[in-house]
PDB file of N, CA and C in Angstrom:
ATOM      1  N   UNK A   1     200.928 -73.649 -96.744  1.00  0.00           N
ATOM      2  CA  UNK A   1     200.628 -72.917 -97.958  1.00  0.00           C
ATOM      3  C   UNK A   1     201.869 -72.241 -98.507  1.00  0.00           C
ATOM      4  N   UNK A   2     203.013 -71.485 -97.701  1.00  0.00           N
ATOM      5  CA  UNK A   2     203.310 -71.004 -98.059  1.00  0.00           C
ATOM      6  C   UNK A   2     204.653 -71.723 -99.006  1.00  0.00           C
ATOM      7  N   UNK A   3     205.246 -73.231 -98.441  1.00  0.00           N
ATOM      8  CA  UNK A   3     205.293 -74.103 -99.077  1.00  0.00           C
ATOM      9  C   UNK A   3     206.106 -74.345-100.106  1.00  0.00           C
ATOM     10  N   UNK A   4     204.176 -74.522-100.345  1.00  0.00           N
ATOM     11  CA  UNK A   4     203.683 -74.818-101.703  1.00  0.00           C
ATOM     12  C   UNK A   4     203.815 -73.860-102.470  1.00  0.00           C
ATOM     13  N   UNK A   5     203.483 -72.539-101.994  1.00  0.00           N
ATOM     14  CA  UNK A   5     203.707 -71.186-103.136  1.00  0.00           C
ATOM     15  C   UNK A   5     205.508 -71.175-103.275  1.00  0.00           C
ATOM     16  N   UNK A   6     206.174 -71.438-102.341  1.00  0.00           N
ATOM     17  CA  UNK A   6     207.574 -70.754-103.120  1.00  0.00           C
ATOM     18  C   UNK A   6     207.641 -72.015-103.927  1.00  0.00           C
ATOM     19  N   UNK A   7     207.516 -72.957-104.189  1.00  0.00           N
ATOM     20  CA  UNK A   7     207.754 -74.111-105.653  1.00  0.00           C
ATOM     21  C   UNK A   7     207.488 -72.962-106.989  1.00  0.00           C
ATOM     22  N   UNK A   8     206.804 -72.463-106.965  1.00  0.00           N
ATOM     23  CA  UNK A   8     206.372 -71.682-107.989  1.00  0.00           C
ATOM     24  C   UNK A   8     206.831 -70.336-107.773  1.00  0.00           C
ATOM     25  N   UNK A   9     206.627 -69.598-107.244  1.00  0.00           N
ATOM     26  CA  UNK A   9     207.578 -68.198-106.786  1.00  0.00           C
ATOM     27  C   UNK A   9     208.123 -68.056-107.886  1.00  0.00           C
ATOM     28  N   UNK A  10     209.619 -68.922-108.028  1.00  0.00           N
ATOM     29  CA  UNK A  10     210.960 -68.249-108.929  1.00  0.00           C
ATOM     30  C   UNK A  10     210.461 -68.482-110.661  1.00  0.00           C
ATOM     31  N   UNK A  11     209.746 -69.460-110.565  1.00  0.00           N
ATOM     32  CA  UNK A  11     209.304 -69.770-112.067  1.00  0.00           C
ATOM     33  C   UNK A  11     208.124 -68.569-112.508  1.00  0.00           C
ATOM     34  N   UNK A  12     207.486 -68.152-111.622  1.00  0.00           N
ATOM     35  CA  UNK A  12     206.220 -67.117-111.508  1.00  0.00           C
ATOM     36  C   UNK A  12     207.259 -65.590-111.875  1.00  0.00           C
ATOM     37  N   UNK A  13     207.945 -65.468-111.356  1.00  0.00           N
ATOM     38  CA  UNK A  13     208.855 -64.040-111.557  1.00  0.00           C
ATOM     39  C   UNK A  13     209.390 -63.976-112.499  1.00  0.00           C
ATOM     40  N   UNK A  14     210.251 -65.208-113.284  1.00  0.00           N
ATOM     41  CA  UNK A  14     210.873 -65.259-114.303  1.00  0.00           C
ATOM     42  C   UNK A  14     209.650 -65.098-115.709  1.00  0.00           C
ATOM     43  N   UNK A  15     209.003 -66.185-115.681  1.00  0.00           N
ATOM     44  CA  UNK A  15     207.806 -65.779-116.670  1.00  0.00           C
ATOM     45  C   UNK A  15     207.390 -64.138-116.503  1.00  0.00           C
ATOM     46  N   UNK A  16     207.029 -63.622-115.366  1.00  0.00           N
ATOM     47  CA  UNK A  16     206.374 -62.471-115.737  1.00  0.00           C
ATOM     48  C   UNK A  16     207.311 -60.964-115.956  1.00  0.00           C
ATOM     49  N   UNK A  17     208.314 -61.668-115.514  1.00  0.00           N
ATOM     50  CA  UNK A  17     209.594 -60.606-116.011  1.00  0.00           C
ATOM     51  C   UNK A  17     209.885 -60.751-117.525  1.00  0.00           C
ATOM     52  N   UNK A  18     210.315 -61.736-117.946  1.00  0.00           N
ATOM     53  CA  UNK A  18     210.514 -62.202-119.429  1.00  0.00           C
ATOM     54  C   UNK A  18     209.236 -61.308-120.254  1.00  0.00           C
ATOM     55  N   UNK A  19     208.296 -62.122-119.997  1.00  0.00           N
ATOM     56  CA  UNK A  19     206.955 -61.528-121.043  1.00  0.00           C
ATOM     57  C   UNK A  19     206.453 -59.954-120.746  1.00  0.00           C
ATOM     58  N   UNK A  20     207.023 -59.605-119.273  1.00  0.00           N
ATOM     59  CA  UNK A  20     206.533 -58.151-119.391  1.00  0.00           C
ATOM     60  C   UNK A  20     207.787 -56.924-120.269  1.00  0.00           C
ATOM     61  N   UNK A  21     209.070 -57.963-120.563  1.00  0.00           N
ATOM     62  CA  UNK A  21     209.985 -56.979-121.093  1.00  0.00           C
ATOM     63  C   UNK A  21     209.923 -56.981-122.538  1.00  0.00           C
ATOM     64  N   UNK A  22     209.269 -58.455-123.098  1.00  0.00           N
ATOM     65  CA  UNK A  22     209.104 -58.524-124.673  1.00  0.00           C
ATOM     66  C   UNK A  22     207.905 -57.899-124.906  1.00  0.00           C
ATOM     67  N   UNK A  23     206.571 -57.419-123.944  1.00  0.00           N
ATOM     68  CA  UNK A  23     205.332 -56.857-124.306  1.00  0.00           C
ATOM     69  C   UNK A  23     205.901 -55.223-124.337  1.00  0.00           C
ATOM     70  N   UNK A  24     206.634 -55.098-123.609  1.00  0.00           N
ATOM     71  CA  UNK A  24     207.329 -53.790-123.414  1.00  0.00           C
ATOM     72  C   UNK A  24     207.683 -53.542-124.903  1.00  0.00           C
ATOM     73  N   UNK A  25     208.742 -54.869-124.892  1.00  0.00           N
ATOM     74  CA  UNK A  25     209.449 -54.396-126.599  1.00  0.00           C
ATOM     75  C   UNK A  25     208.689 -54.284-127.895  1.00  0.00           C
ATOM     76  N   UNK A  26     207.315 -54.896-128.079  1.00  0.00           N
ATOM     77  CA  UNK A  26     206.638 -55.111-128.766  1.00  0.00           C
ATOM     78  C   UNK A  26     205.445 -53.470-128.912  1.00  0.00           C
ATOM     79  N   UNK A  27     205.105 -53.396-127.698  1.00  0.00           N
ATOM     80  CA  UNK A  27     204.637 -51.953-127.559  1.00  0.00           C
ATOM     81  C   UNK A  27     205.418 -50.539-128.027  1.00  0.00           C
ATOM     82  N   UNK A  28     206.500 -51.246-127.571  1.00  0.00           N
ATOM     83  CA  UNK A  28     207.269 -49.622-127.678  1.00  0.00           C
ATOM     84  C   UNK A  28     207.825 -49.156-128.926  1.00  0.00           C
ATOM     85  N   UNK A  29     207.885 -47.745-129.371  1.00  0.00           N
ATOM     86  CA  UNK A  29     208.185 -47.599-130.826  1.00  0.00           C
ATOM     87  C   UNK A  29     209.562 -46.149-131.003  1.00  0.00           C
ATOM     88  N   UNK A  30     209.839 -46.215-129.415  1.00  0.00           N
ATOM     89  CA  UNK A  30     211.123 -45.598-129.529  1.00  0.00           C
ATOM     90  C   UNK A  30     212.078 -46.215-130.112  1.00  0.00           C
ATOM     91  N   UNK A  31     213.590 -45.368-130.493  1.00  0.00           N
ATOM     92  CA  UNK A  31     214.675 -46.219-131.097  1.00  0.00           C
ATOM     93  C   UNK A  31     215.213 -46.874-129.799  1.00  0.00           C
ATOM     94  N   UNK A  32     214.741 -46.737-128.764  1.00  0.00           N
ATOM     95  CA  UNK A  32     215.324 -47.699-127.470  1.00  0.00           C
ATOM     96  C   UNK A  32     215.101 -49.354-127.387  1.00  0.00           C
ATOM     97  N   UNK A  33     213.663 -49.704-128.263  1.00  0.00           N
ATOM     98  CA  UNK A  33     213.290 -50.622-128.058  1.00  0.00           C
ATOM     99  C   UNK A  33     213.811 -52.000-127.973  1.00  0.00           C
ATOM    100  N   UNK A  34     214.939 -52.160-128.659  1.00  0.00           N
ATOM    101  CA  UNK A  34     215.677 -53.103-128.476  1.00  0.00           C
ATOM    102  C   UNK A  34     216.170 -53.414-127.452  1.00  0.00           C
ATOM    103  N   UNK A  35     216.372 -52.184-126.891  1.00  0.00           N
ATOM    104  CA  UNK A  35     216.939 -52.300-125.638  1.00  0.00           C
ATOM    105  C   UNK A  35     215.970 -53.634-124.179  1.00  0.00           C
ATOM    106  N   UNK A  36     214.644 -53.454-124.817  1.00  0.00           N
ATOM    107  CA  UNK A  36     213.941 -53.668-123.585  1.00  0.00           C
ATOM    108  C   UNK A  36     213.931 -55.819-124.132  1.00  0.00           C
ATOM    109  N   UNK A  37     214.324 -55.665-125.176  1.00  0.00           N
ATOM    110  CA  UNK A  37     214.050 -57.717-125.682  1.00  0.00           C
ATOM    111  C   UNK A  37     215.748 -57.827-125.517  1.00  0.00           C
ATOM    112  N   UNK A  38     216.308 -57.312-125.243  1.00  0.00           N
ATOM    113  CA  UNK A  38     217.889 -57.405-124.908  1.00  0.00           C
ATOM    114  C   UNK A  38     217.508 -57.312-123.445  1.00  0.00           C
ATOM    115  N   UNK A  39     217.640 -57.382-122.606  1.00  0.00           N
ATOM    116  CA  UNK A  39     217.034 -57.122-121.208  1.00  0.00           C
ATOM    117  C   UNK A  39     216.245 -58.214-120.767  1.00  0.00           C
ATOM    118  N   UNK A  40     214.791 -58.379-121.471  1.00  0.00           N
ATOM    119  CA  UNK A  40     214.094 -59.810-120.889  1.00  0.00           C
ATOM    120  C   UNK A  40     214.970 -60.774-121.806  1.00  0.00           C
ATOM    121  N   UNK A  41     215.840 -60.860-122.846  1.00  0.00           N
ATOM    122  CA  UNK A  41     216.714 -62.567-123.182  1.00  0.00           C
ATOM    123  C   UNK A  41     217.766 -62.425-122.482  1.00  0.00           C
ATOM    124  N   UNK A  42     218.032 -61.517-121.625  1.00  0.00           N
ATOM    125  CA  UNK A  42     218.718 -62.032-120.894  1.00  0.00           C
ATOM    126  C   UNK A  42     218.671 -62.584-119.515  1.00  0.00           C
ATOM    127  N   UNK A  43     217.573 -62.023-118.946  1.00  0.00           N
ATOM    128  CA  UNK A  43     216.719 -62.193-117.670  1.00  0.00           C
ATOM    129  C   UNK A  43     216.062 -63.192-117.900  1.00  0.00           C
ATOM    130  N   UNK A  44     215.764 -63.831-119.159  1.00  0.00           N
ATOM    131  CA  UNK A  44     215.676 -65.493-119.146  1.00  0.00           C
ATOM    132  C   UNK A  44     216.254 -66.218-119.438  1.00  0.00           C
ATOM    133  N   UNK A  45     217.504 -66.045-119.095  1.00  0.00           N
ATOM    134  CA  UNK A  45     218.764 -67.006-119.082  1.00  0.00           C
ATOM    135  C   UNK A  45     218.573 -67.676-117.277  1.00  0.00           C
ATOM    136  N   UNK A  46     217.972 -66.723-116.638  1.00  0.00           N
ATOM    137  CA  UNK A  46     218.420 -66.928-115.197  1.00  0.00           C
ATOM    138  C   UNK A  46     217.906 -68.235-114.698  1.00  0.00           C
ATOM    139  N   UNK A  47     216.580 -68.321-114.787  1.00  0.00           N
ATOM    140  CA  UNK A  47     215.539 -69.131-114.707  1.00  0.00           C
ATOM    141  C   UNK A  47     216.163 -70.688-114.803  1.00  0.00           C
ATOM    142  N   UNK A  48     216.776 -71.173-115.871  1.00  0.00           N
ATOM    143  CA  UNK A  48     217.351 -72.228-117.051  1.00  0.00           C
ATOM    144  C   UNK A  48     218.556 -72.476-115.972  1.00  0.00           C
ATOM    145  N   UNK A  49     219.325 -71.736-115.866  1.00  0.00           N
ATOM    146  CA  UNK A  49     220.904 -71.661-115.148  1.00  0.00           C
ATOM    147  C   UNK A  49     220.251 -72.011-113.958  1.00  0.00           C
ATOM    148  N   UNK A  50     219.139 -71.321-113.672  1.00  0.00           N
ATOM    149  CA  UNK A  50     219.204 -71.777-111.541  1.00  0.00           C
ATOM    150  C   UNK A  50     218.930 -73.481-111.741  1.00  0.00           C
ATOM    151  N   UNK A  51     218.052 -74.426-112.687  1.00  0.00           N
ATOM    152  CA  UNK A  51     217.569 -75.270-112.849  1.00  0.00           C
ATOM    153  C   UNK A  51     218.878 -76.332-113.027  1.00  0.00           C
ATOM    154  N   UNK A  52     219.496 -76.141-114.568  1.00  0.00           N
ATOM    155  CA  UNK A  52     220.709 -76.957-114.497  1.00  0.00           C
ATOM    156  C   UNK A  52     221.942 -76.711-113.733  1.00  0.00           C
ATOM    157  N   UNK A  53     222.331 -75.555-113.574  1.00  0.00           N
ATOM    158  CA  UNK A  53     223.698 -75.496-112.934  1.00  0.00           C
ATOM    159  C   UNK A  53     223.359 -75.742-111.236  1.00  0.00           C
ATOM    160  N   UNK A  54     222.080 -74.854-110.850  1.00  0.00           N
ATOM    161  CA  UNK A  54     222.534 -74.738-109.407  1.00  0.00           C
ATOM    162  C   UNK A  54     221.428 -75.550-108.385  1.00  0.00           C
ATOM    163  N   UNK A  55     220.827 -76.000-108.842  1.00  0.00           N
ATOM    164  CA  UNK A  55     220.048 -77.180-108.009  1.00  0.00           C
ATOM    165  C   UNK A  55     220.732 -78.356-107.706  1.00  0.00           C
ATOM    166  N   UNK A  56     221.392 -78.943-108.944  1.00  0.00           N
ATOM    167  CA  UNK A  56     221.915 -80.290-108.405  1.00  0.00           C
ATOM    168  C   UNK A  56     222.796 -80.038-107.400  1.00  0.00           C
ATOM    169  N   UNK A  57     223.510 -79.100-107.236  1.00  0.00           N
ATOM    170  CA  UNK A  57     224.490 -79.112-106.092  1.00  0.00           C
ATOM    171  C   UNK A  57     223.680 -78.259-104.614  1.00  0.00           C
ATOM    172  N   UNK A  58     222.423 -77.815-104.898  1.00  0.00           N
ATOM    173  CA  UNK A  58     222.002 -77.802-103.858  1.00  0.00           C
ATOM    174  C   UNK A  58     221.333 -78.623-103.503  1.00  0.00           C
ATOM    175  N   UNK A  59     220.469 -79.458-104.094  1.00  0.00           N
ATOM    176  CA  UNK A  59     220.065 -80.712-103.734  1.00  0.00           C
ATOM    177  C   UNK A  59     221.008 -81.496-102.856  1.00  0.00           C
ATOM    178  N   UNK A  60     222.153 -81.582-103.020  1.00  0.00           N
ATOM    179  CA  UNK A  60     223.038 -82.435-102.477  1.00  0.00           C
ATOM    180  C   UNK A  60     223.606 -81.924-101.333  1.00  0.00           C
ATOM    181  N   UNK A  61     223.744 -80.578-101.052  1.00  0.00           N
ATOM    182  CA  UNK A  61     223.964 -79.440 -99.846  1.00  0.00           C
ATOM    183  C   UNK A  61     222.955 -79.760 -98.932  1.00  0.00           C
ATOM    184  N   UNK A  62     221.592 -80.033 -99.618  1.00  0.00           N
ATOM    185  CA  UNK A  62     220.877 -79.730 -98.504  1.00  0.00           C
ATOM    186  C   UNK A  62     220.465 -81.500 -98.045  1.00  0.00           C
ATOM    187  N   UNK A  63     221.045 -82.267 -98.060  1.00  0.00           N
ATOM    188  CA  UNK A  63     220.542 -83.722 -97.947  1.00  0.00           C
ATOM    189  C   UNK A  63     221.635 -83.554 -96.608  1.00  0.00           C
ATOM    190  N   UNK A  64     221.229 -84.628 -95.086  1.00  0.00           N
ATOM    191  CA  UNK A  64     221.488 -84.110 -94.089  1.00  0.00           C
ATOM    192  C   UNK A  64     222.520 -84.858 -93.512  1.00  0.00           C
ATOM    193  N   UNK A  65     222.841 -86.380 -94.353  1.00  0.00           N
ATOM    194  CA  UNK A  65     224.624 -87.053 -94.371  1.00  0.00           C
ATOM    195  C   UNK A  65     225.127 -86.820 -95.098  1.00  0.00           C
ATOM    196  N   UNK A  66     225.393 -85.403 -96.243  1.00  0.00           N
ATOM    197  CA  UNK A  66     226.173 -85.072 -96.859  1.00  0.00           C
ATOM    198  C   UNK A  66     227.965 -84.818 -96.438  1.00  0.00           C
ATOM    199  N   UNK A  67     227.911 -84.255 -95.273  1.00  0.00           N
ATOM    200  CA  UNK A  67     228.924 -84.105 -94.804  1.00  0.00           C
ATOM    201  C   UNK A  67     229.542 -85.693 -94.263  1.00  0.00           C
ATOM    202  N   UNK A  68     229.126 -86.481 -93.475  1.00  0.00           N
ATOM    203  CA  UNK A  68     229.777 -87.859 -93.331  1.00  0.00           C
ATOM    204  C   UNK A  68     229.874 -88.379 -94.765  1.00  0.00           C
ATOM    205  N   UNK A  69     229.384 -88.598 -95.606  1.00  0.00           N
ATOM    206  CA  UNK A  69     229.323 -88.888 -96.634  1.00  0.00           C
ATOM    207  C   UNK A  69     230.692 -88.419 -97.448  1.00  0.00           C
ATOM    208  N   UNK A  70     230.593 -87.367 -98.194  1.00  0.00           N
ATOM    209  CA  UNK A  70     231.948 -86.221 -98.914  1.00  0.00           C
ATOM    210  C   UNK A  70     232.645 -85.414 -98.137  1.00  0.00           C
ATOM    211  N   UNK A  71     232.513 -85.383 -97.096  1.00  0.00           N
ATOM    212  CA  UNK A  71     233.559 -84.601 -96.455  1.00  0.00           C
ATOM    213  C   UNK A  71     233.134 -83.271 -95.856  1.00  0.00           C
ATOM    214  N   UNK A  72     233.561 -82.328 -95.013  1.00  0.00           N
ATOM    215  CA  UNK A  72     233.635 -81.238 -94.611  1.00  0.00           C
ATOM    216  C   UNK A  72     233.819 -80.366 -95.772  1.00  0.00           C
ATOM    217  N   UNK A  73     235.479 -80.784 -96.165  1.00  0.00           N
ATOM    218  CA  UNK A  73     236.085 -80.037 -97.652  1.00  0.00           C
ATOM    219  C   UNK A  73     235.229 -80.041 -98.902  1.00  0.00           C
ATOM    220  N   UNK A  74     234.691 -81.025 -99.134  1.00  0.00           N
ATOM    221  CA  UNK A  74     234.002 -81.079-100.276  1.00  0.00           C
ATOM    222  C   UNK A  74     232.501 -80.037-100.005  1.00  0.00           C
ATOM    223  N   UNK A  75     232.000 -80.258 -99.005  1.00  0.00           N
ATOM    224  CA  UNK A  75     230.692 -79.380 -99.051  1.00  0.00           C
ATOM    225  C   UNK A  75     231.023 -77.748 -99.199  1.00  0.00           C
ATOM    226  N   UNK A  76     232.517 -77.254 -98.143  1.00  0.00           N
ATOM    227  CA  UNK A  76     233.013 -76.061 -98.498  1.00  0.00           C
ATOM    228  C   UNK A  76     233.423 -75.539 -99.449  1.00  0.00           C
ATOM    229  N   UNK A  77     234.119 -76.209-100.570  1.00  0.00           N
ATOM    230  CA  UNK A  77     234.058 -76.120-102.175  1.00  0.00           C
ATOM    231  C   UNK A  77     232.718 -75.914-102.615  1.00  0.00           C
ATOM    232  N   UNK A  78     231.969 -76.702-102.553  1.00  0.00           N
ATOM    233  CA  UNK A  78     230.606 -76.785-103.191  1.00  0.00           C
ATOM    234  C   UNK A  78     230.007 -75.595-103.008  1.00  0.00           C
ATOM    235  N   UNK A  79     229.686 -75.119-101.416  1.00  0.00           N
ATOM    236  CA  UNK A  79     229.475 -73.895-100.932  1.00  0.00           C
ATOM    237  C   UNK A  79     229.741 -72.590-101.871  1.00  0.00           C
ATOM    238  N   UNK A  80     231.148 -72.679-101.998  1.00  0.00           N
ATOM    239  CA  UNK A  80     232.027 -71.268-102.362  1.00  0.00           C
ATOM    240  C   UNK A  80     231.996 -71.177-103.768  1.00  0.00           C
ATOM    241  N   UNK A  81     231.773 -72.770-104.855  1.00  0.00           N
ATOM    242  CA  UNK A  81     231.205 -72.593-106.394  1.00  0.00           C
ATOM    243  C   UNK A  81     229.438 -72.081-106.326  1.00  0.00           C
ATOM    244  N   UNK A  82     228.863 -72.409-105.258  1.00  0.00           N
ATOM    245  CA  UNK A  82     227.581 -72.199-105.016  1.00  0.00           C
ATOM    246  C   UNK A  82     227.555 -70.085-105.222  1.00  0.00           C
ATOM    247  N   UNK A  83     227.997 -70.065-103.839  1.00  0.00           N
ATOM    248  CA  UNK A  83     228.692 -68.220-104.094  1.00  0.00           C
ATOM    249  C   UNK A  83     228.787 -68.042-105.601  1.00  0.00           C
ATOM    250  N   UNK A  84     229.660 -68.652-106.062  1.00  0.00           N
ATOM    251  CA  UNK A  84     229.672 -67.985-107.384  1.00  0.00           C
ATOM    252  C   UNK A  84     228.459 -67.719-108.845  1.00  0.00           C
ATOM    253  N   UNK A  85     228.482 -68.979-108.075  1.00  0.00           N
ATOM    254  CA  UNK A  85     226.846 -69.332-108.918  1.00  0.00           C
ATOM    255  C   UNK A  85     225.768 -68.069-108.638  1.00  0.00           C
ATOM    256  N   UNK A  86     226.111 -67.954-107.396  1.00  0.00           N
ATOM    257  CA  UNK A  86     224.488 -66.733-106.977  1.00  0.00           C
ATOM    258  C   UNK A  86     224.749 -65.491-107.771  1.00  0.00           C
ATOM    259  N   UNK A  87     226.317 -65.108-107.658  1.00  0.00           N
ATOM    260  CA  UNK A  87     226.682 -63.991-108.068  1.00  0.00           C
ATOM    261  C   UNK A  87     226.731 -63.439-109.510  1.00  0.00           C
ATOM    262  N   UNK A  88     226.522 -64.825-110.354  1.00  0.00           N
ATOM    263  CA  UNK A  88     226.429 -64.767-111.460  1.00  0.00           C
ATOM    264  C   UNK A  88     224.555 -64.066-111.888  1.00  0.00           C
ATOM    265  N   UNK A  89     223.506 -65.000-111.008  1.00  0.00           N
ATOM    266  CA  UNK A  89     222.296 -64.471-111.323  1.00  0.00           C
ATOM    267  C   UNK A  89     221.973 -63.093-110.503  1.00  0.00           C
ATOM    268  N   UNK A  90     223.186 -62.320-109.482  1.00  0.00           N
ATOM    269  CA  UNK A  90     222.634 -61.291-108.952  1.00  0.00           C
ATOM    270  C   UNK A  90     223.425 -60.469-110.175  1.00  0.00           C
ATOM    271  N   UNK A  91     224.403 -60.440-110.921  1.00  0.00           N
ATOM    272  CA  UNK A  91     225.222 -59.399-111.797  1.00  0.00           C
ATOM    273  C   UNK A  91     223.743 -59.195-113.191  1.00  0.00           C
ATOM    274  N   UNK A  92     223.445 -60.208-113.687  1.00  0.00           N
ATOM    275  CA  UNK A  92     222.086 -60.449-114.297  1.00  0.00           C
ATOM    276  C   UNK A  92     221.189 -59.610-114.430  1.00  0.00           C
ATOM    277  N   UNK A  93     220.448 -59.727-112.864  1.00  0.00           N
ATOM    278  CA  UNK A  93     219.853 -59.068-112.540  1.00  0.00           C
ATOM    279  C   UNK A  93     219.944 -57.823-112.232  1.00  0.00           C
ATOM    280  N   UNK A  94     220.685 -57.053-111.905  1.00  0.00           N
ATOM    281  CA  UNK A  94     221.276 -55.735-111.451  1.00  0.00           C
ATOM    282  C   UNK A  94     221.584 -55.611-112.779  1.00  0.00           C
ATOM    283  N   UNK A  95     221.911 -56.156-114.014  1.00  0.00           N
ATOM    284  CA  UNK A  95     222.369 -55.475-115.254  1.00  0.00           C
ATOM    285  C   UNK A  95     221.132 -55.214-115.725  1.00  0.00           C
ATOM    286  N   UNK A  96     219.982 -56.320-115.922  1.00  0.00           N
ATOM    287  CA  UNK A  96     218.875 -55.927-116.508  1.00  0.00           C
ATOM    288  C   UNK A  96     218.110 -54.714-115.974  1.00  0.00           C
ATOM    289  N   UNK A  97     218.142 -54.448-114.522  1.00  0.00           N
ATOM    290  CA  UNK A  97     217.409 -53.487-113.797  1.00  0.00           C
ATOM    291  C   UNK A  97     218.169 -52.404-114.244  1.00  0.00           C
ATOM    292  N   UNK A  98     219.225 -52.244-114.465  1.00  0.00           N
ATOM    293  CA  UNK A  98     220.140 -50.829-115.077  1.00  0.00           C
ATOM    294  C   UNK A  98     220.032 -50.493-116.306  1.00  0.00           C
ATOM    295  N   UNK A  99     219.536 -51.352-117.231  1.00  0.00           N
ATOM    296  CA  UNK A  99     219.294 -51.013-118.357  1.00  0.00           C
ATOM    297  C   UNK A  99     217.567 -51.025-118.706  1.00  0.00           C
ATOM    298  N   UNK A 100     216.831 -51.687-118.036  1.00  0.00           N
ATOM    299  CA  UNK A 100     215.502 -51.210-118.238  1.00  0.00           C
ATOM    300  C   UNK A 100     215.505 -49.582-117.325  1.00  0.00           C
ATOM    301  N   UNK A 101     216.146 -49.612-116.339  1.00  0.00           N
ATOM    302  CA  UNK A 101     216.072 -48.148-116.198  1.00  0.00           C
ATOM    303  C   UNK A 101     216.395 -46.846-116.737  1.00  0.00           C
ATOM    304  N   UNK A 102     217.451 -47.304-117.362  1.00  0.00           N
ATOM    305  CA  UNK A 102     218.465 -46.277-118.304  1.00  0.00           C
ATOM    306  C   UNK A 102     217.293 -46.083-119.493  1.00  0.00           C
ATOM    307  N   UNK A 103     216.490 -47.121-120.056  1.00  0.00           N
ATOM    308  CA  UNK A 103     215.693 -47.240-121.438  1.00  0.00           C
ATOM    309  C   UNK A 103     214.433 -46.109-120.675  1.00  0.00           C
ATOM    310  N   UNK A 104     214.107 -46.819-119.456  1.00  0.00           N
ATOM    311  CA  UNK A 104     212.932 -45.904-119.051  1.00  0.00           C
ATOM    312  C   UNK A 104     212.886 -44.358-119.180  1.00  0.00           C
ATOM    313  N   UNK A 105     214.032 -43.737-118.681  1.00  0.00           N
ATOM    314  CA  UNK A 105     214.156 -42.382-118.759  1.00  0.00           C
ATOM    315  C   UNK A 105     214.717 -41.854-120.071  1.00  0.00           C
ATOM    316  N   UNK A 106     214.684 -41.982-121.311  1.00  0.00           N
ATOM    317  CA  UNK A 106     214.805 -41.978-122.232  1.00  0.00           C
ATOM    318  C   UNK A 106     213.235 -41.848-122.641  1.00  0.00           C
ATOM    319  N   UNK A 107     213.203 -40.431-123.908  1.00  0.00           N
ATOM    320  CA  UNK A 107     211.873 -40.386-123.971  1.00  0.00           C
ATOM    321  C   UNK A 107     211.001 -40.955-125.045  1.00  0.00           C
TER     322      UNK A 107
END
């Protein structure tokens, strides 16, 4: 079961993050509000990027003659653009959480 639930997991978080920050923006009638549809378009960038940029090269990480295949070197490159890749959707995320927070305490 459990599977089967993470296939859906990351697509399940992204949808309900996205639509809970534009219902946010749509509700809200402070001068902050922009703030909160600046926040979910950008937190649905993540979703898109994990799909094209960082699957195909994990697909290929995780196949189990990769290494006889391309090399030692090549999977350790791949690895360390991989790193970068993550770090790109954790800066993302930590930006959106800093600025829906910053909007929150604002009255």
């Amino acid at each position: 079961m459990h599977c089967r639930a993470q296939l859906h997991e990351w697509g399940l978080l992204w949808t309900i993050t996205t639509v809970a920050g534009g219902a946010v923006w749509f509700l809200d009638e402070s001068s902050y509000r922009n703030l909160w549809c600046i926040g979910s378009s950008v937190m649905a960038t993540i979703f898109p990027y994990n799909i094209l940029s960082m699957m195909p090269d994990a697909n290929r990480l995780l196949n189990n003659t990769v290494i006889k295949k391309l090399g030692v070197s090549w999977v350790r490159t791949k690895l360390d653009a991989y790193d970068k890749q993550h770090m790109y959707r954790t800066f993302v995320g930590l930006f959106v959480l800093g600025l829906w927070l910053y909007v929150m305490t604002k009255p």
